[in-house]
N, C-alpha and C. Protein backbone atom coordinates (compact mmCIF):
# COMPACT_ATOMS: atom_id res chain seq x y z
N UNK A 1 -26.51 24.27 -5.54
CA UNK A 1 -25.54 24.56 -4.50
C UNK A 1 -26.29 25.17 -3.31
N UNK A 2 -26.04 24.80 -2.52
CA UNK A 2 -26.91 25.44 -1.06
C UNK A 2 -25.67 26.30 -0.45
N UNK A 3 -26.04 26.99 0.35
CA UNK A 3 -25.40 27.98 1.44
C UNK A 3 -24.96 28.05 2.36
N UNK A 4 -24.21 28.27 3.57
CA UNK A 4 -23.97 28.06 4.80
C UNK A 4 -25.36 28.05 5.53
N UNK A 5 -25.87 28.79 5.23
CA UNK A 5 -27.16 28.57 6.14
C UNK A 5 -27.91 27.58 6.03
N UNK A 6 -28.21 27.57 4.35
CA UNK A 6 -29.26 26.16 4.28
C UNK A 6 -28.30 24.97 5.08
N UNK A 7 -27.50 24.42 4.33
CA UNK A 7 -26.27 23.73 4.87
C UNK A 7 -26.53 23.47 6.67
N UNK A 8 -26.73 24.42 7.27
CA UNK A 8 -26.90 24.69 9.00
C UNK A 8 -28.40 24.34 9.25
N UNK A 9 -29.39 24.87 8.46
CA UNK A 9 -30.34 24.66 8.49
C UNK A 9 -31.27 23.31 8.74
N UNK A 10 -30.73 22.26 7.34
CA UNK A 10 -30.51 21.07 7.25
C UNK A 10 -30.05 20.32 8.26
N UNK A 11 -28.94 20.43 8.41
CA UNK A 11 -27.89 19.89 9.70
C UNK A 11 -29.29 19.93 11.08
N UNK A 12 -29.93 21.51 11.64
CA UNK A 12 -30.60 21.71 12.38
C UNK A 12 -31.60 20.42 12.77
N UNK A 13 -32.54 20.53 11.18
CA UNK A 13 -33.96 19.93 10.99
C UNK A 13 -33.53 18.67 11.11
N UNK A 14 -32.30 17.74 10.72
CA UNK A 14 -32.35 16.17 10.86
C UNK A 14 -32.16 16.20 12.53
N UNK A 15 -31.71 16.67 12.95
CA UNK A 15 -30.54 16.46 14.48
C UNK A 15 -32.63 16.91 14.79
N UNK A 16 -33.47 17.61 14.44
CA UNK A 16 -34.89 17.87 15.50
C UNK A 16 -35.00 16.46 15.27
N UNK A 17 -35.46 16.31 13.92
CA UNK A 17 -36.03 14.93 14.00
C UNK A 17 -35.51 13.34 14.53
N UNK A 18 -34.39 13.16 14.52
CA UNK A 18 -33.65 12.37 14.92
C UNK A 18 -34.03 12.37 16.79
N UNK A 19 -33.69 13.46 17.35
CA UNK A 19 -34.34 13.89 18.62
C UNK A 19 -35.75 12.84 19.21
N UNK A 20 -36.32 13.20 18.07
CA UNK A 20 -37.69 12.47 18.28
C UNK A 20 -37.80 11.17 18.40
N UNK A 21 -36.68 10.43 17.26
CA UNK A 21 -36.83 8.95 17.66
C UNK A 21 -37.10 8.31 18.64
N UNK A 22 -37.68 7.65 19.46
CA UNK A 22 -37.28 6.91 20.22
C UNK A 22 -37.16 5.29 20.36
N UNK A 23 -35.80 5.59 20.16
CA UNK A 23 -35.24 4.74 20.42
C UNK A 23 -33.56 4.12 21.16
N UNK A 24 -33.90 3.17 21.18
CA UNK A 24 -32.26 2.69 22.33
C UNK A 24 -31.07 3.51 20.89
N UNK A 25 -29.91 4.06 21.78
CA UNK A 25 -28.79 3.96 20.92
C UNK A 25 -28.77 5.10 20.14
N UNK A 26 -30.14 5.95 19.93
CA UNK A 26 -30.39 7.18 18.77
C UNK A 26 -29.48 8.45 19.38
N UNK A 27 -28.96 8.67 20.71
CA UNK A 27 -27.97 9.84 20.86
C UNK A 27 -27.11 9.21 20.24
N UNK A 28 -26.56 8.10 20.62
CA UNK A 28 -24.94 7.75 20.29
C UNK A 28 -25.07 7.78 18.95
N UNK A 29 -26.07 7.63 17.80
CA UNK A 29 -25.83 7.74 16.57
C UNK A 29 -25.82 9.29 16.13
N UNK A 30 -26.74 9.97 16.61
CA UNK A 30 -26.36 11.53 16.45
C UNK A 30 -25.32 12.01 16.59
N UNK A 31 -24.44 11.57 17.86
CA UNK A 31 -23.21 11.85 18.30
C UNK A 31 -22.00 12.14 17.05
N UNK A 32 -22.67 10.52 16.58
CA UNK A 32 -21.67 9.67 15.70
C UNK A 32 -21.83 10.68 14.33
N UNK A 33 -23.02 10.84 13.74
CA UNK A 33 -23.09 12.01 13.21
C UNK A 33 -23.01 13.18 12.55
N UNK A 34 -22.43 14.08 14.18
CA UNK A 34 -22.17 15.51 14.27
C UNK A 34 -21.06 15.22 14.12
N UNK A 35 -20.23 14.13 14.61
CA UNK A 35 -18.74 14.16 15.17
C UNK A 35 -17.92 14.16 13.17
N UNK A 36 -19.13 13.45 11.98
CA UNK A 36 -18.70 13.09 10.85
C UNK A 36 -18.77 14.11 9.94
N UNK A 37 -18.52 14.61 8.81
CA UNK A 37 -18.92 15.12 7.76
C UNK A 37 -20.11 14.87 7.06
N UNK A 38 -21.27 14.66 7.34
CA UNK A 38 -22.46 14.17 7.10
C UNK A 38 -23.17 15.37 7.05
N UNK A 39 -23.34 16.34 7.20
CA UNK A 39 -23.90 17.28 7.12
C UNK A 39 -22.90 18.70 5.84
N UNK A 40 -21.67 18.03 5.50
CA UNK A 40 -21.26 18.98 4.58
C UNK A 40 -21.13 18.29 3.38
N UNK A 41 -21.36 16.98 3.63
CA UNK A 41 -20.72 16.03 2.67
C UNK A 41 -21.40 15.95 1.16
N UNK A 42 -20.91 16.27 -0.13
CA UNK A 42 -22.22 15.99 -1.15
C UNK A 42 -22.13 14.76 -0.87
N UNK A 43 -23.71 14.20 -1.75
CA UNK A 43 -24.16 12.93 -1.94
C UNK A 43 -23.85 12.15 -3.44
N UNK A 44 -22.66 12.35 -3.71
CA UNK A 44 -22.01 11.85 -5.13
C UNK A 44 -20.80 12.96 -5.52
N UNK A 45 -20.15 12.49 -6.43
CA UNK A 45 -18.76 13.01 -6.99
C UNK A 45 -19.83 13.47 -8.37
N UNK A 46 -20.49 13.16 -9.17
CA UNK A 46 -21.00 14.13 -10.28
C UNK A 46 -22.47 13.45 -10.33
N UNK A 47 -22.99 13.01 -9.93
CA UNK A 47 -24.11 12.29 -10.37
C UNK A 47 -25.59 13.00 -9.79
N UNK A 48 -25.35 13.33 -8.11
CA UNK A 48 -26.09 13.74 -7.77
C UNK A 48 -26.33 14.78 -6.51
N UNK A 49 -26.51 15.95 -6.32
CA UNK A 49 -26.13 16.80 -5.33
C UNK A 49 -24.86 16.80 -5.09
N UNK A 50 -24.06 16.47 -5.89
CA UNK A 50 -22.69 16.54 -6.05
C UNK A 50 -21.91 18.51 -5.29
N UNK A 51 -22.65 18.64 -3.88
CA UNK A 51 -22.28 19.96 -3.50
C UNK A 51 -22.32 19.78 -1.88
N UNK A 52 -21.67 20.68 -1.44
CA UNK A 52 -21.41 20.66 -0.01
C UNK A 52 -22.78 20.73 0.42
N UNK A 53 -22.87 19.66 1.41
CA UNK A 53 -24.58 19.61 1.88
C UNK A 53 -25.24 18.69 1.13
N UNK A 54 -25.02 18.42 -0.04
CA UNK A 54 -25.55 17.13 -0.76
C UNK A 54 -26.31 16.44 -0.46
N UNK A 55 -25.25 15.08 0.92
CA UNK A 55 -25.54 14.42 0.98
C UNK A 55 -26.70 14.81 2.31
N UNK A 56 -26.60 15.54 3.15
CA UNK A 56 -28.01 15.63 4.25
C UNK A 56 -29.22 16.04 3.23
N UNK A 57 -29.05 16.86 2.31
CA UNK A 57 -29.64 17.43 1.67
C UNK A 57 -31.28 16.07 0.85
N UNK A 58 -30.37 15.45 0.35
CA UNK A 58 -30.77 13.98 -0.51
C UNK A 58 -31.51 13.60 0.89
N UNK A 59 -31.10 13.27 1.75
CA UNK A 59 -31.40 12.12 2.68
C UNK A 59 -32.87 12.92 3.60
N UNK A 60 -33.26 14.29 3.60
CA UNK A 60 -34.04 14.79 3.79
C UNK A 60 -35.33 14.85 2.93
N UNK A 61 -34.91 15.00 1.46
CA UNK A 61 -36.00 14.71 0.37
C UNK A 61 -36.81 13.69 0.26
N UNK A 62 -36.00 12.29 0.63
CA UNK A 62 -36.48 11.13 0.96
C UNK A 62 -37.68 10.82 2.10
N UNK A 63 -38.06 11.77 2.98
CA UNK A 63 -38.44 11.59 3.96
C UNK A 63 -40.02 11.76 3.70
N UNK A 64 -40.49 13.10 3.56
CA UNK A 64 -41.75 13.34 2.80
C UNK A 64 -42.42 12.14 1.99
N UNK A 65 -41.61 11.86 0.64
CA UNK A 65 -42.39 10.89 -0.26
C UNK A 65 -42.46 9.71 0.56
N UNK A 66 -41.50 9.81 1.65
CA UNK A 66 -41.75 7.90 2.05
C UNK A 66 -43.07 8.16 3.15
N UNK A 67 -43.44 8.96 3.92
CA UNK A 67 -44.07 9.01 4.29
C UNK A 67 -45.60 9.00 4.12
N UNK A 68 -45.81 9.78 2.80
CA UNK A 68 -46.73 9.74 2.06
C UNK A 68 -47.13 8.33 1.95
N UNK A 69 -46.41 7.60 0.94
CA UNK A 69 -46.34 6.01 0.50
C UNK A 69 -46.11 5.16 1.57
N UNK A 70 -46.07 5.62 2.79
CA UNK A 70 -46.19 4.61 4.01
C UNK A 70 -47.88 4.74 3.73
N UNK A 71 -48.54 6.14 3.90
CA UNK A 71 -49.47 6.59 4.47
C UNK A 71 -51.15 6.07 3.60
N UNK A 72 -50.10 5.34 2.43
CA UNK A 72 -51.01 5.04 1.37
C UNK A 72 -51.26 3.42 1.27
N UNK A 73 -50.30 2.41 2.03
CA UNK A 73 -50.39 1.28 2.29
C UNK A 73 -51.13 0.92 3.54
N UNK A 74 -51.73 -0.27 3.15
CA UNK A 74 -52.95 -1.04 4.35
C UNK A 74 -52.36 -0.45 5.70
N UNK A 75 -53.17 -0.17 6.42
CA UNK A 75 -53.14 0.16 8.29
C UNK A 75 -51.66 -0.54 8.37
N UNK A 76 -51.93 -2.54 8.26
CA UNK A 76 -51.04 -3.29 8.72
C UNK A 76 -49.54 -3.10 8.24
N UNK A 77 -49.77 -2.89 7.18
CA UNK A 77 -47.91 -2.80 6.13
C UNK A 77 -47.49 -1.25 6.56
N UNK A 78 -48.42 -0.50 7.67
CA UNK A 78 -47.12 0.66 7.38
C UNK A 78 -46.54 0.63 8.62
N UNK A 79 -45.47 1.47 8.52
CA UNK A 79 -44.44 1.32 9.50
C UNK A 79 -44.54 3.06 10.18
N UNK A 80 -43.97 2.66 11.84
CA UNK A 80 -44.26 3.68 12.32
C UNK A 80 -43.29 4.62 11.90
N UNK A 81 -43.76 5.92 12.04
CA UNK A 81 -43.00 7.03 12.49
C UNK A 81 -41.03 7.02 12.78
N UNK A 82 -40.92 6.57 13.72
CA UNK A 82 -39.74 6.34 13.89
C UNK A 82 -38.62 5.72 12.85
N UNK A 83 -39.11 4.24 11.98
CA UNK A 83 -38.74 3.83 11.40
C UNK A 83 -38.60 4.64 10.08
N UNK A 84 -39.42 5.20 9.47
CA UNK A 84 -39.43 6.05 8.28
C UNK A 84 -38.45 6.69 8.31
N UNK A 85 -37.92 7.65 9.80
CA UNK A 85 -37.16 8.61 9.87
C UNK A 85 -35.64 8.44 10.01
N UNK A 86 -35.60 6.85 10.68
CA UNK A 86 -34.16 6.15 10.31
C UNK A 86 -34.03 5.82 9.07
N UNK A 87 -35.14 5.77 8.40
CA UNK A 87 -34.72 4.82 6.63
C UNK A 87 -34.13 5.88 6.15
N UNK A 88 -35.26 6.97 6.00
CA UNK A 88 -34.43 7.82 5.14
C UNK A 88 -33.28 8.90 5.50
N UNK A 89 -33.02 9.15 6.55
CA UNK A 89 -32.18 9.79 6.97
C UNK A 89 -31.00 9.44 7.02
N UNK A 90 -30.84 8.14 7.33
CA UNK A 90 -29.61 7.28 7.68
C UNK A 90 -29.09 6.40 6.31
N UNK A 91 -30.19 5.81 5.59
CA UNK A 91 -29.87 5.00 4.45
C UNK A 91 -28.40 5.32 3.51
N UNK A 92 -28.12 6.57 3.65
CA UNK A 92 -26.34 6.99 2.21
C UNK A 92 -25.52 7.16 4.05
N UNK A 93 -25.64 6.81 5.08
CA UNK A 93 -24.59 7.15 6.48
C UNK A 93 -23.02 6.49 5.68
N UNK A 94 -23.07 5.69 4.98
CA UNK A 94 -21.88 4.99 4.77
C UNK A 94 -20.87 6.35 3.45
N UNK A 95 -22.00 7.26 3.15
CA UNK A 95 -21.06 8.37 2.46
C UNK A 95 -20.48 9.00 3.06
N UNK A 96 -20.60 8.97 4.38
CA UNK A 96 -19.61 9.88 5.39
C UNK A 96 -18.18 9.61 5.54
N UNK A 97 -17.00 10.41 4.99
CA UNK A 97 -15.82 10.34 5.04
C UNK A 97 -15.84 9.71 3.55
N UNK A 98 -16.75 9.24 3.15
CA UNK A 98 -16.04 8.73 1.42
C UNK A 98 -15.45 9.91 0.56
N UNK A 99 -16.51 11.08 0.12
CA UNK A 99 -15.66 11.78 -0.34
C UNK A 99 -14.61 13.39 -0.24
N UNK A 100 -13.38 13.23 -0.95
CA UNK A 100 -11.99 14.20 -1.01
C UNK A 100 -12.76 15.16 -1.67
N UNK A 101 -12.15 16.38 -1.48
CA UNK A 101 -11.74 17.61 -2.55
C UNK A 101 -13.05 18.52 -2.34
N UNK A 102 -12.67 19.29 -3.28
CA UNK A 102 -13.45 20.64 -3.21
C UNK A 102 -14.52 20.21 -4.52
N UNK A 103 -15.91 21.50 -4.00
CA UNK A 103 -17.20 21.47 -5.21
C UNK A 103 -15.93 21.37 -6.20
N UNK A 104 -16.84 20.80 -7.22
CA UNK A 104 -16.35 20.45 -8.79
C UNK A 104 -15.35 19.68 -8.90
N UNK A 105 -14.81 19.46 -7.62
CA UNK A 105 -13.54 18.36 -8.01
C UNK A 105 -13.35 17.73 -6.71
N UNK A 106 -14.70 16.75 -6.20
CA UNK A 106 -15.15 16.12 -5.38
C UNK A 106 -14.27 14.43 -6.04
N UNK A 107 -13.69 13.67 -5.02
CA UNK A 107 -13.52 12.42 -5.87
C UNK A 107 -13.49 11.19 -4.63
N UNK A 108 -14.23 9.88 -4.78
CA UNK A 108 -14.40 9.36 -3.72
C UNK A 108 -12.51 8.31 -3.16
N UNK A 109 -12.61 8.86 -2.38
CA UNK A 109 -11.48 8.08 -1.75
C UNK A 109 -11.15 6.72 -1.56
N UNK A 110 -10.45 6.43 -2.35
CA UNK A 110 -9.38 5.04 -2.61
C UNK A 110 -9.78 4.62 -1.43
N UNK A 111 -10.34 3.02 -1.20
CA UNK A 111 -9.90 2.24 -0.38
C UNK A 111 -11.13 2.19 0.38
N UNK A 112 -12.34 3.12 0.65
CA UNK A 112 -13.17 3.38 1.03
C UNK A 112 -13.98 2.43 0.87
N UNK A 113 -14.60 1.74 2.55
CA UNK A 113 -15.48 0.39 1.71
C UNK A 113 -17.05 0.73 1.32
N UNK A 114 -17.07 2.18 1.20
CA UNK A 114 -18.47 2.56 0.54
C UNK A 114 -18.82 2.07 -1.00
N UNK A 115 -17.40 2.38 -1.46
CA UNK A 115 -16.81 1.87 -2.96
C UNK A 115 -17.29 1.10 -3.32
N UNK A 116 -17.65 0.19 -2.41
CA UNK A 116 -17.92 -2.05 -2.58
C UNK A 116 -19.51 -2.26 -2.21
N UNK A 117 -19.48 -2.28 -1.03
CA UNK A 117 -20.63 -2.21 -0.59
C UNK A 117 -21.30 -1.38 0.23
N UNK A 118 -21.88 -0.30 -0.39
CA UNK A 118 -22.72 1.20 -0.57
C UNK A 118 -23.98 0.56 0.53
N UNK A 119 -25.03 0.35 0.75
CA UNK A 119 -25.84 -0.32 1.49
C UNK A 119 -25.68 -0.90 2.47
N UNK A 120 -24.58 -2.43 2.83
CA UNK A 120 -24.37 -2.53 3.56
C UNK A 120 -23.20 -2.07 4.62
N UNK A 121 -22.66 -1.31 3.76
CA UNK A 121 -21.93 -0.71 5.05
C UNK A 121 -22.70 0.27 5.76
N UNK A 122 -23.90 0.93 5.40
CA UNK A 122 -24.71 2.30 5.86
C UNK A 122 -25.36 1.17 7.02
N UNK A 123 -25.56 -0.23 6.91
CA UNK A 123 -26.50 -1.03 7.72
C UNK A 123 -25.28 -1.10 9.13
N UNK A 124 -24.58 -1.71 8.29
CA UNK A 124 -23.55 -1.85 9.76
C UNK A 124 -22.90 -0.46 10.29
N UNK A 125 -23.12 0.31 9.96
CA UNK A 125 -22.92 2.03 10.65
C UNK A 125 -24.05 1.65 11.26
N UNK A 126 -25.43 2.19 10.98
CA UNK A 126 -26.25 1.93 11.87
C UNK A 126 -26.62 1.23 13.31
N UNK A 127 -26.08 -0.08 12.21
CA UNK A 127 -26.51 -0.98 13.75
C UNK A 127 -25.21 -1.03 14.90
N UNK A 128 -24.01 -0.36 14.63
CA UNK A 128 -23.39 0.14 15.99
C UNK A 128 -24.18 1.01 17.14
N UNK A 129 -25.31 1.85 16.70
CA UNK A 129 -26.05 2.71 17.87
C UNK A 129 -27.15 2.25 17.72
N UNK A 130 -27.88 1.80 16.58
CA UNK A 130 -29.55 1.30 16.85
C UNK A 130 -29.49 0.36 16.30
N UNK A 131 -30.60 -0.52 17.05
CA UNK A 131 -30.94 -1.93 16.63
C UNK A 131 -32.42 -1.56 15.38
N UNK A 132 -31.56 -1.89 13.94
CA UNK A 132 -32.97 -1.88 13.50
C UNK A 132 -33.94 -3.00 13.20
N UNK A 133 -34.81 -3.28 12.95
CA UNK A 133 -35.87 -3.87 12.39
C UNK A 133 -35.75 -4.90 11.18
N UNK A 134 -36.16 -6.20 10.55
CA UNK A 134 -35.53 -6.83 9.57
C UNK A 134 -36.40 -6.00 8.25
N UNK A 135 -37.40 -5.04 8.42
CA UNK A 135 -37.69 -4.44 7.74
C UNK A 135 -37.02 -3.43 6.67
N UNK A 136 -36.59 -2.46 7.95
CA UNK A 136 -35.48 -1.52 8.21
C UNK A 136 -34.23 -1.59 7.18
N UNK A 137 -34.24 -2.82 7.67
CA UNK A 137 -32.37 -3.33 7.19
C UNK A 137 -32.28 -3.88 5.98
N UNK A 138 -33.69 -4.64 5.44
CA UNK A 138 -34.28 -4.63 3.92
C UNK A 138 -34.28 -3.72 3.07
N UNK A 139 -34.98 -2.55 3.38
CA UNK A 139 -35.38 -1.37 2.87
C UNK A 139 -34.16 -0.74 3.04
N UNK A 140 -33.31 -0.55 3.91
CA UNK A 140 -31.84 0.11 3.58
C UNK A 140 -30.81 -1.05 2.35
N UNK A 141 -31.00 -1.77 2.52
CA UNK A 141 -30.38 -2.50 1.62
C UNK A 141 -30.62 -3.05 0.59
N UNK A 142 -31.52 -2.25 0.23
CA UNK A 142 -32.43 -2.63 -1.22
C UNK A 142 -33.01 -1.55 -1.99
N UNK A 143 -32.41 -0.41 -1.10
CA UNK A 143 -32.50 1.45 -1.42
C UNK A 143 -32.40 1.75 -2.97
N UNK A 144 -31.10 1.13 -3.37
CA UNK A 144 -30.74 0.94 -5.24
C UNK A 144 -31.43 0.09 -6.07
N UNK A 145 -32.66 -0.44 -5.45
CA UNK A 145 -33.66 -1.38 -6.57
C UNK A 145 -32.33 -2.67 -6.86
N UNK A 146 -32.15 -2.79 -8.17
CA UNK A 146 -31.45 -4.27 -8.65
C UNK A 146 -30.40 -3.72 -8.73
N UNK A 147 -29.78 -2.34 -8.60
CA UNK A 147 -28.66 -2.00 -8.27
C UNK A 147 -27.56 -2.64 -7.41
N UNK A 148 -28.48 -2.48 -6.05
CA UNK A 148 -28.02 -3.28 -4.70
C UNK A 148 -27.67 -4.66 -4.98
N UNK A 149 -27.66 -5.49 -5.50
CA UNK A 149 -27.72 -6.97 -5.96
C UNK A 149 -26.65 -6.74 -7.06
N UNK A 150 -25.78 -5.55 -7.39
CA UNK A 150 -24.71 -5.91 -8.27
C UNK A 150 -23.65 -4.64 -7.55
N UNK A 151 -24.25 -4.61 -6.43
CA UNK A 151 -22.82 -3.47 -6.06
C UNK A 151 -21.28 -4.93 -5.85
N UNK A 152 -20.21 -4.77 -5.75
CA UNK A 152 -18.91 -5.45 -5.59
C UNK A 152 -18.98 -6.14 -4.54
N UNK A 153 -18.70 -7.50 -4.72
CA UNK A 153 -18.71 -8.66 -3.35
C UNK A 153 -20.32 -8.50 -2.45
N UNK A 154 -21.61 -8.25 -3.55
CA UNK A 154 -22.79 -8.73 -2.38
C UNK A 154 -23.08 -9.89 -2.94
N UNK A 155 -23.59 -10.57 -1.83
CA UNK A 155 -24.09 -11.56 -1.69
C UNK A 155 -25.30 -11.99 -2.03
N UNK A 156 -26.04 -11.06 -2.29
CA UNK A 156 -27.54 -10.81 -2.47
C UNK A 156 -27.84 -10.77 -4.20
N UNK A 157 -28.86 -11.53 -4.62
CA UNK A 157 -29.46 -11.44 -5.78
C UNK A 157 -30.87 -11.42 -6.29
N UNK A 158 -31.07 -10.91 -7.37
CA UNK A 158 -32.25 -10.43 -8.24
C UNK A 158 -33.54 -11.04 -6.97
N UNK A 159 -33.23 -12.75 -7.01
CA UNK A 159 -34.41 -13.04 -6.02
C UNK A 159 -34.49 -12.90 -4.59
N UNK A 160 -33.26 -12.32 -3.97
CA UNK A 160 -33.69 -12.31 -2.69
C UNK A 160 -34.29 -10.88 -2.46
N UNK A 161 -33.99 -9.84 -3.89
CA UNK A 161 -34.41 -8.74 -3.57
C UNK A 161 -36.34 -8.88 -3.81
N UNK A 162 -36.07 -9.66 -5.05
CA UNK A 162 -37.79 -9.90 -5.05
C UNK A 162 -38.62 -10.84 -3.64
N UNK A 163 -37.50 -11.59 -3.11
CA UNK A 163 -38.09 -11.89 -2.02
C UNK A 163 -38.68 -11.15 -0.63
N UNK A 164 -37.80 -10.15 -0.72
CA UNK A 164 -37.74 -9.12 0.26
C UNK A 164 -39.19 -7.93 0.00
N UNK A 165 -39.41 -7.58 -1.42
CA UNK A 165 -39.87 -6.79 -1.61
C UNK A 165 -41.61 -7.46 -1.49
N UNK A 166 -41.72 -8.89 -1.68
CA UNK A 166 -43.27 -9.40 -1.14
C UNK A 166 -42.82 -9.21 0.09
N UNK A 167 -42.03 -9.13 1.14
CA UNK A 167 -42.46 -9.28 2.56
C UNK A 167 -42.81 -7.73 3.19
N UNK A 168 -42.34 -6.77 2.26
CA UNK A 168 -42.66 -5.76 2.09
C UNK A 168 -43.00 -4.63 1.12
N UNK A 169 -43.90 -4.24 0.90
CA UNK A 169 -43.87 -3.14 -0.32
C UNK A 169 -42.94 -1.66 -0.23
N UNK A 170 -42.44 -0.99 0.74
CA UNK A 170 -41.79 0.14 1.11
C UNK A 170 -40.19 -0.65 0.70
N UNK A 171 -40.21 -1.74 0.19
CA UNK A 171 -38.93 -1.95 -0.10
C UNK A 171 -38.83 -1.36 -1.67
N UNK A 172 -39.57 -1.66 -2.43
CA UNK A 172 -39.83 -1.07 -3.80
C UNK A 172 -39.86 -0.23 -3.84
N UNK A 173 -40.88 0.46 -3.33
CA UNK A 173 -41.52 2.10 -2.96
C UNK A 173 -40.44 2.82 -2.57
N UNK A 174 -39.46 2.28 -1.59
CA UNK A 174 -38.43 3.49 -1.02
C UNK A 174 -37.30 3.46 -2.53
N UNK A 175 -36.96 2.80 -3.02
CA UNK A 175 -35.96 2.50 -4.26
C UNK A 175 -36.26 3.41 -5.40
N UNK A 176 -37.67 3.34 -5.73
CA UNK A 176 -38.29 4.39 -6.22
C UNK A 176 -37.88 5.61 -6.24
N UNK A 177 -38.08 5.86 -4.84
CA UNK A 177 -38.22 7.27 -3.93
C UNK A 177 -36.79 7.69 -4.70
N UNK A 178 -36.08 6.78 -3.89
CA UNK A 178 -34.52 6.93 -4.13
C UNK A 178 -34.01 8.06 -5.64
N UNK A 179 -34.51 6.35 -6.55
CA UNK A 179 -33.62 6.44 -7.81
C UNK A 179 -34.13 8.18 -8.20
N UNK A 180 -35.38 8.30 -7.90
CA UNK A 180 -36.37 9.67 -8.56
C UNK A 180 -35.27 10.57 -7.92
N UNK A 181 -35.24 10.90 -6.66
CA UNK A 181 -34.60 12.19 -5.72
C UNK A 181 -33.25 11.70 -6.96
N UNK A 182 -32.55 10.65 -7.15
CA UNK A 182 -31.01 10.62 -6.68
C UNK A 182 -30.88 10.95 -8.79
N UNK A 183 -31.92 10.49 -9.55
CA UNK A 183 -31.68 10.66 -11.18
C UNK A 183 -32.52 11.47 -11.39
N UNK A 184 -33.56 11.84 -10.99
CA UNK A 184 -34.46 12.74 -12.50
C UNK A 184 -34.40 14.38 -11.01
N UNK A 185 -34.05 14.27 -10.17
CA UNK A 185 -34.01 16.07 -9.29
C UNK A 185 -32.90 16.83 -8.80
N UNK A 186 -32.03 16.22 -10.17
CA UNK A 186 -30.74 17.00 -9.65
C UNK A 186 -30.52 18.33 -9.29
């Protein structure tokens, strides 16, 4: 459980880094944001950071290891700065407004199209304020490993994820990242 402060704290450190992006569209997504519950929101109903702050909380942990594992692939396969800091920061945006209720009796809201498709709706949040990368939009949508390929009504399967993941290795690597922060550091 974190605190009002950490909670503020958090909130602080994404909104610096986000700052830094540069790129087209990155205020209007901050905007978009501050204006949401994204900064109080847990990141699951029991599974994982299931506490006010949760979900910024998760999406900050992510940032470090991906960076590292950018930092460890050929010159050519890594990706700049900027991009790292949209993957992981932005990748769960589609948990914003999903879930009702108070700690311990958190429950995700009926009707919510996070429910269905978890990934791509965080892509199409996104790409209302930034244009990302086909990298980008891989690696956000391939965040759940073979998960992503059985969330409700995708389109996507076992091989397009293996297809995706030769055109990049940070597609694996970030899923990784993921499942580790989101199952074994509760």
């Amino acid at each position: 459980m974190l605190t009002e402060d950490e909670i503020f704290s958090n909130e602080n450190y994404i909104l610096d880094l986000l700052n830094e992006v540069k790129r087209e569209g990155i205020k209007d997504y901050i905007q978009y944001i501050e204006n949401s519950d994204f900064f109080s929101a847990p990141a699951s109903t029991k599974y994982h950071r299931d506490y006010p702050g949760g979900l910024a909380e998760h999406s900050l942990n992510l940032l470090e290891p991906l960076k590292l594992s950018n930092s460890r692939l050929k010159k050519k396969e890594q990706l700049p700065e900027d991009s790292l800091t949209i993957i992981a920061l932005c990748h769960d945006v589609c948990k914003e407004g999903l879930y009702v209720g108070d700690y311990g009796n958190y429950r995700a809201l009926q009707g919510h199209p996070a429910n269905n498709k978890h990934s791509v709706l965080s892509i199409e949040k996104i790409k209302k304020h930034i244009k990302l990368t086909r990298i980008e939009r891989d690696i956000i949508l391939y965040h759940m490993g073979l998960f992503s390929c059985y969330e409700y009504g995708m389109e996507y399967t076992p091989e397009d994820l293996m297809r995706a993941i030769k055109r990049h290795p940070l597609i694996q690597i970030f899923a990784a990242i993921d499942m580790e922060e989101t199952h074994w550091q509760r």
